[in-house]
Protein backbone atom coordinates (compact mmCIF):
# COMPACT_ATOMS: atom_id res chain seq x y z
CA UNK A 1 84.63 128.87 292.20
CA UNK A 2 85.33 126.48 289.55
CA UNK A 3 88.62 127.73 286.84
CA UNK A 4 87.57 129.82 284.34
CA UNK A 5 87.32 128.55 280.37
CA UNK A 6 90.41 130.75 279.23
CA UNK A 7 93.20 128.61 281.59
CA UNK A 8 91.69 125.55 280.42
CA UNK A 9 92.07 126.48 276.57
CA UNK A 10 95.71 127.82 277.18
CA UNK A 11 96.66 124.63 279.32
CA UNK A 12 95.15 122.28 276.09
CA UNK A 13 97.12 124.26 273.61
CA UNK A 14 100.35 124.78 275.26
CA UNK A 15 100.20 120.48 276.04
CA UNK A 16 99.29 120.12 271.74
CA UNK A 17 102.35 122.46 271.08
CA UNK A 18 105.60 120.91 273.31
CA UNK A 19 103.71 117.13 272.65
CA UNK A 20 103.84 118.10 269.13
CA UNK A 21 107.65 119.65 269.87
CA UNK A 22 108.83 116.21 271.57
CA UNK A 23 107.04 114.44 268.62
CA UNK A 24 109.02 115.83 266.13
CA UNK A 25 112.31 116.22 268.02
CA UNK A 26 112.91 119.80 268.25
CA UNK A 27 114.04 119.34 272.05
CA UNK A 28 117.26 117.98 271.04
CA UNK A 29 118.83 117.48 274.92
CA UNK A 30 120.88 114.19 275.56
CA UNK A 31 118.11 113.80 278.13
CA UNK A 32 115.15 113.27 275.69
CA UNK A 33 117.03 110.30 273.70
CA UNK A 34 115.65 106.94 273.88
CA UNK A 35 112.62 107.68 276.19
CA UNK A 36 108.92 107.95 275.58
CA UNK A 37 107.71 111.60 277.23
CA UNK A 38 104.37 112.59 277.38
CA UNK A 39 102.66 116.18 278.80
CA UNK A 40 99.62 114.67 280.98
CA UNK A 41 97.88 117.63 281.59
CA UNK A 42 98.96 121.33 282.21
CA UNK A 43 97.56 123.25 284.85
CA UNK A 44 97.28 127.09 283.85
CA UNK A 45 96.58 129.52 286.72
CA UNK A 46 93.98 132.13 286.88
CA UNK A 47 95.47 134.81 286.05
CA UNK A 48 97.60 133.06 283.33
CA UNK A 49 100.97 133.52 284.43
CA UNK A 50 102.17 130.03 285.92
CA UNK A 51 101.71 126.93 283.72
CA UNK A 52 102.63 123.45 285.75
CA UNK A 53 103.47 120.92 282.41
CA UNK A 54 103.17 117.63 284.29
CA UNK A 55 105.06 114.99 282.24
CA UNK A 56 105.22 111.27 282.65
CA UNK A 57 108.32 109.18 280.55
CA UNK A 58 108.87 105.65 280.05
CA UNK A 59 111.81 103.61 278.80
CA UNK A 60 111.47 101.82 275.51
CA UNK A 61 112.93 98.96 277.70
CA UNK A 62 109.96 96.65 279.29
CA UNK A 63 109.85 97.06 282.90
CA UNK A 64 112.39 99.79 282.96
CA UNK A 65 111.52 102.63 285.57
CA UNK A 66 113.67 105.69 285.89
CA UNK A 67 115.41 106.79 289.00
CA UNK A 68 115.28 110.18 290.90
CA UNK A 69 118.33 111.28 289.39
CA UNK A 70 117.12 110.53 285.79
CA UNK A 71 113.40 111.89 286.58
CA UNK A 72 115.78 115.23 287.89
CA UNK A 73 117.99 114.96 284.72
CA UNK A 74 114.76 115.21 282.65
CA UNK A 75 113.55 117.85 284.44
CA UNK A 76 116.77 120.17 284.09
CA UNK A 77 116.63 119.62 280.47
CA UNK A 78 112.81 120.83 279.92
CA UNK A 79 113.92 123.66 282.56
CA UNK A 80 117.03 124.55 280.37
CA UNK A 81 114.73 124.67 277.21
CA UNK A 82 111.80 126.41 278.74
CA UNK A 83 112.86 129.65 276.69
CA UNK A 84 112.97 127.68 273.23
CA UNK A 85 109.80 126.17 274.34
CA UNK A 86 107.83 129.27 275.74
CA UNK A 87 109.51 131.16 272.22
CA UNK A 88 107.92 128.47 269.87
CA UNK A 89 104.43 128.55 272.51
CA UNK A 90 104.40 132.34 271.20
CA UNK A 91 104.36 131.00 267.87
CA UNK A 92 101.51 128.63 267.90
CA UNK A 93 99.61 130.65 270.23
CA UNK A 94 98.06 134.10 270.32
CA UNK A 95 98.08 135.80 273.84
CA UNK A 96 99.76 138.98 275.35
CA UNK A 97 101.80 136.77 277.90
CA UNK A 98 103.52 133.36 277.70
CA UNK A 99 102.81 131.43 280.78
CA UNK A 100 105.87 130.87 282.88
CA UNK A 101 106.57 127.17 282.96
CA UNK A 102 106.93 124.94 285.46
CA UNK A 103 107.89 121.19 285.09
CA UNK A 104 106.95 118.36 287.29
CA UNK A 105 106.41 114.56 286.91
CA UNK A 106 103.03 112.99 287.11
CA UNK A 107 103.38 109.69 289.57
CA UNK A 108 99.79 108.61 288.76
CA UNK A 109 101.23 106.39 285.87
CA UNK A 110 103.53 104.55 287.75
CA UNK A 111 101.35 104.04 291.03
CA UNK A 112 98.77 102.60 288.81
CA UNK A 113 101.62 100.36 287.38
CA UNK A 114 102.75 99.67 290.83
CA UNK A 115 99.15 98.61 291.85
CA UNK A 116 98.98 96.42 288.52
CA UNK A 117 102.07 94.33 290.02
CA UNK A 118 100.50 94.10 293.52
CA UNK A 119 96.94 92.90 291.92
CA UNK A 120 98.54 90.42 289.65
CA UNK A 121 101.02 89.07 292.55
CA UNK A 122 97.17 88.56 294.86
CA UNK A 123 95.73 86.86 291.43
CA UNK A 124 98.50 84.26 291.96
């Protein structure tokens, strides 16, 4: 059985709320400074009580990737903020229950970038 229209809706607005929330600088964590983060998608479950936020970041330095430990700093920081962010969620959006949220970085974007260099490197 496909997911039901009601997750779908909550994961879209909860992704419009902390992208508009990271837009504007309201996370103010060291972590967050001088880095491009995006929410890729958010995966609501049935029920409604888990959200997974999966969040890609990029350096505004060319070629710059981040390490584990800065991918893990990033992650403490929207883990130590999830209360702000769940409390300003609650805000924006009308339900009974605030999703708990759970953080995790999307490697699509940089396998596709790693695939990019290995294409261009067979061009030559």
């Amino acid at each position: 059985m496909g997911k039901s229209y009601r997750p779908k809706m909550l994961g879209g607005e909860i992704q419009k709320v902390l992208g508009d929330m990271l837009i504007r600088g309201q996370l103010k964590d060291p972590a967050f400074k001088d880095k491009m983060i995006g929410i890729n998608s958010v995966d609501v479950s049935g029920d409604g009580s888990y959200a997974t936020l999966y969040i890609t970041a990029m350096s505004f330095t060319p070629g710059k990737e981040f390490s584990a430990d800065e991918k893990k700093t990033i992650l403490k920081a929207f883990e130590k903020s999830q209360a702000y962010i769940r409390s300003e969620i609650g805000k924006a959006v009308k339900v009974r229950h605030i999703p708990e949220l759970r953080f995790s970085f999307d490697e699509s974007f940089e396998y596709g970038m790693k695939m990019d260099k290995i294409l261009d490197g067979l061009k030559k």
